[in-house]
Protein backbone atom coordinates (compact mmCIF):
# COMPACT_ATOMS: atom_id res chain seq x y z
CA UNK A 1 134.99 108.19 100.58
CA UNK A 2 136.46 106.59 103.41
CA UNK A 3 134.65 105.79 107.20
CA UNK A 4 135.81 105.22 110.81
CA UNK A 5 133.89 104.45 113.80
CA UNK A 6 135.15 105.36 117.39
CA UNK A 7 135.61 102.33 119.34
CA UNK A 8 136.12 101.78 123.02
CA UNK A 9 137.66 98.63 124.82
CA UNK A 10 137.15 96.38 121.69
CA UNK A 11 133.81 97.67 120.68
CA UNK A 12 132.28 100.15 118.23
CA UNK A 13 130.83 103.40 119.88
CA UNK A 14 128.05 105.80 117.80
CA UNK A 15 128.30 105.82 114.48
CA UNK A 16 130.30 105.84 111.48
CA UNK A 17 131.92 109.46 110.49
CA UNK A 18 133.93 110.57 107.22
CA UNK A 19 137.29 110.43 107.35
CA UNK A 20 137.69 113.95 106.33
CA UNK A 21 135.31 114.95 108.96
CA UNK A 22 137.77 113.46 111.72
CA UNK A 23 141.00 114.93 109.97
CA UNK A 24 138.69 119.01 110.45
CA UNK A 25 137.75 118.06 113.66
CA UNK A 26 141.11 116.94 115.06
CA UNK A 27 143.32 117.05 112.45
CA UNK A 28 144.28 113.55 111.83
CA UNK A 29 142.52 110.56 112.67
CA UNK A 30 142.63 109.42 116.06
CA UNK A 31 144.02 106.64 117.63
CA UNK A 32 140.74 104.63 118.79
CA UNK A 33 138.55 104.97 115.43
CA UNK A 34 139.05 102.42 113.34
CA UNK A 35 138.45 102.09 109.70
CA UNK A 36 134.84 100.98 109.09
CA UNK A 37 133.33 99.77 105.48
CA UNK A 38 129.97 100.69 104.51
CA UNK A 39 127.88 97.55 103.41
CA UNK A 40 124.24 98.17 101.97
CA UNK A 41 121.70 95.58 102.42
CA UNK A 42 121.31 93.13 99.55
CA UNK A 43 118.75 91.98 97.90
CA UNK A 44 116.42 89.99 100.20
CA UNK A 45 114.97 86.62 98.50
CA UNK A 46 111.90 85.65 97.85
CA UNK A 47 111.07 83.97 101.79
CA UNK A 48 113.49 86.10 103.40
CA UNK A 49 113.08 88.86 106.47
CA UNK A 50 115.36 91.41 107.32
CA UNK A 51 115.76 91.12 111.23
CA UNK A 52 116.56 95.32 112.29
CA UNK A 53 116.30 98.06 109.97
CA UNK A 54 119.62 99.30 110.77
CA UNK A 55 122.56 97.00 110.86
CA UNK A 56 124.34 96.40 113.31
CA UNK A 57 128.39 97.49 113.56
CA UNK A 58 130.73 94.40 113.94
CA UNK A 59 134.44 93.99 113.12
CA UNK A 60 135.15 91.29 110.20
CA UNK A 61 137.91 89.92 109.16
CA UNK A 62 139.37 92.29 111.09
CA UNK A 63 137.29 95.32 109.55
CA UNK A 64 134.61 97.70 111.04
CA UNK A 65 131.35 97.04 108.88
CA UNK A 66 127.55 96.49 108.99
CA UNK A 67 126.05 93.66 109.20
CA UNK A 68 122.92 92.76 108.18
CA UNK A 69 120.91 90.01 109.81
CA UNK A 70 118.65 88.31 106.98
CA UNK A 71 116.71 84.60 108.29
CA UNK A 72 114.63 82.79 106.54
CA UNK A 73 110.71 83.24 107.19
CA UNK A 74 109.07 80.79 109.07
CA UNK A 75 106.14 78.45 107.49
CA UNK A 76 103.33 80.59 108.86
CA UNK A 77 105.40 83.88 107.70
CA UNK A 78 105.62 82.14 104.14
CA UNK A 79 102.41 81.03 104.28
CA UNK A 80 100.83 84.30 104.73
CA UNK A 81 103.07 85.99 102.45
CA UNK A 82 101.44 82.74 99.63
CA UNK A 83 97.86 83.96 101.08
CA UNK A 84 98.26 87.82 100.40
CA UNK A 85 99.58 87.24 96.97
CA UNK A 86 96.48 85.44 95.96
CA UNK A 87 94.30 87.56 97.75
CA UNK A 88 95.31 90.52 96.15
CA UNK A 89 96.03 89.28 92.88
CA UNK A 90 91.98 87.90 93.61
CA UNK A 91 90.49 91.16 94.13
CA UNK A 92 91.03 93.10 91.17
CA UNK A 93 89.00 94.12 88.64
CA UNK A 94 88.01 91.36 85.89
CA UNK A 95 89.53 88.74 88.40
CA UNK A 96 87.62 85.95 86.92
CA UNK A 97 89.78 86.49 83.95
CA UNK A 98 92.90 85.42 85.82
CA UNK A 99 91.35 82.40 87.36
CA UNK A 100 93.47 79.73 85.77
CA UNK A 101 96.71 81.25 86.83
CA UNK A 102 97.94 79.81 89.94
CA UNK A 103 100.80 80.36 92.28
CA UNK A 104 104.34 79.86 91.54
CA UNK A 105 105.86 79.86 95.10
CA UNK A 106 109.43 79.90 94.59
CA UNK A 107 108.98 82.78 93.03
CA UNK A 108 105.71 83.97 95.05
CA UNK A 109 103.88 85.31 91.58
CA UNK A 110 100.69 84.31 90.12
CA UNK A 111 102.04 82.80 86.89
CA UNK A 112 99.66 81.61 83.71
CA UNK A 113 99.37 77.71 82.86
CA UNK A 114 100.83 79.13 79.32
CA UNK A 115 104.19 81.20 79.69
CA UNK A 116 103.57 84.58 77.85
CA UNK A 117 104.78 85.09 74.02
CA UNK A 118 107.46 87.64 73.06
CA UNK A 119 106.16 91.00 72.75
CA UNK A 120 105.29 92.21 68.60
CA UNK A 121 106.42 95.75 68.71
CA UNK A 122 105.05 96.00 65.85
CA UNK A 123 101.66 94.82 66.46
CA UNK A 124 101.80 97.48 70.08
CA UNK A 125 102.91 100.58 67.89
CA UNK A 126 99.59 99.34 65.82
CA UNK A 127 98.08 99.65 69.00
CA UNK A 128 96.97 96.02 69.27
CA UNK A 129 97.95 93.95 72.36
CA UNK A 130 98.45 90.23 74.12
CA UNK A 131 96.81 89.65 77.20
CA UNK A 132 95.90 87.17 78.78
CA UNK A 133 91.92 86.20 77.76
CA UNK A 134 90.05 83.81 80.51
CA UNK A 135 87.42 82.40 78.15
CA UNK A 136 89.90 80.41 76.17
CA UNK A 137 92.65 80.00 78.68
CA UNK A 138 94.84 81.62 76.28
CA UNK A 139 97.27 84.40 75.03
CA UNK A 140 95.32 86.50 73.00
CA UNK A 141 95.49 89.89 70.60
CA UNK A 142 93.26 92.98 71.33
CA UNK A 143 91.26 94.72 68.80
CA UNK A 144 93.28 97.84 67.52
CA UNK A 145 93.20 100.13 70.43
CA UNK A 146 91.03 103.27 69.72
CA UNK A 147 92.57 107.08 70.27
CA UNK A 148 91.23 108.97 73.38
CA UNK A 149 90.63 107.46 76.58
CA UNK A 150 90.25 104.24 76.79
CA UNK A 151 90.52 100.87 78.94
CA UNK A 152 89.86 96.45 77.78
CA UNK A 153 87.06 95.61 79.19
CA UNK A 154 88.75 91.55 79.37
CA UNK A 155 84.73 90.08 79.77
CA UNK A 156 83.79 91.54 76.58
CA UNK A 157 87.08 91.45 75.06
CA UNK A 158 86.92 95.58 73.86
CA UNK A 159 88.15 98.45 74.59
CA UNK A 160 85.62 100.49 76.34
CA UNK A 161 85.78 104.52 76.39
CA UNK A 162 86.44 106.23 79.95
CA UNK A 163 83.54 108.78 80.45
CA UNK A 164 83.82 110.57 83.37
């Protein structure tokens, strides 16, 4: 699927169109749209910020595209970004459970003091679990997980039954 965009006296005017749309409209493409490549944002990092949510249209390397305008975020920007991920990661249920974790920030994710073992499938299609248990500060297997409704209660280290 190819683009153009209409330009006028070195610069790009509205938007990109399909090729084939030109070629209906006037039968070929004309003379002042230019071809034009469609780039999709990228992945943003961790302490990144997207400047626009639309790109802007610029000619490179002697192309029609978009361009994207990423920065990095300023201290107080990454700063509060550090705050809300503790915050939130604070305020759930059984937080207290949680509370040795701390912040990793290059990758801006609570992260445990021990690194997780490999999952036992065979141990979750018995319907037992690792998660992480606060009162020994360590990875830790649940009791067999009843059938029905049910959800760990991490304090008491069971599964409780949801009533409603």
């Amino acid at each position: 699927m190819n683009f153009y965009i209409e330009t006028e006296n070195g610069a790009a005017k509205n938007h990109p169109a399909f090729e084939h749309n030109l070629i209906e409209a006037f039968g070929s493409i004309p003379e002042h749209w230019e071809p034009f490549v469609r780039v999709e944002r990228s992945a943003l990092g961790v302490y990144k910020v997207v400047e626009a949510d639309t790109p802007t249209y610029e000619k490179v390397n002697g192309v029609w595209t978009d361009v994207w305008f990423v920065r990095d975020m300023t201290l107080e920007e990454k700063t509060a970004k550090q705050e809300l991920v503790r915050y939130v990661f604070n305020e759930r249920a059984y937080a207290s459970n949680w509370s040795a974790w701390t912040l990793d920030e290059a990758t801006c994710e609570m992260v445990p003091p021990i690194p997780r073992p490999d999952a036992d499938q065979t141990k979750i299609d018995a319907g037992i679990f690792t998660y992480w248990c606060g009162a020994d500060n360590n990875w830790k297997d649940t009791p067999v997980r009843p059938e029905g409704e049910y959800k760990f209660d991490f304090l008491a280290w069971q599964w409780v039954e949801i009533t409603l």
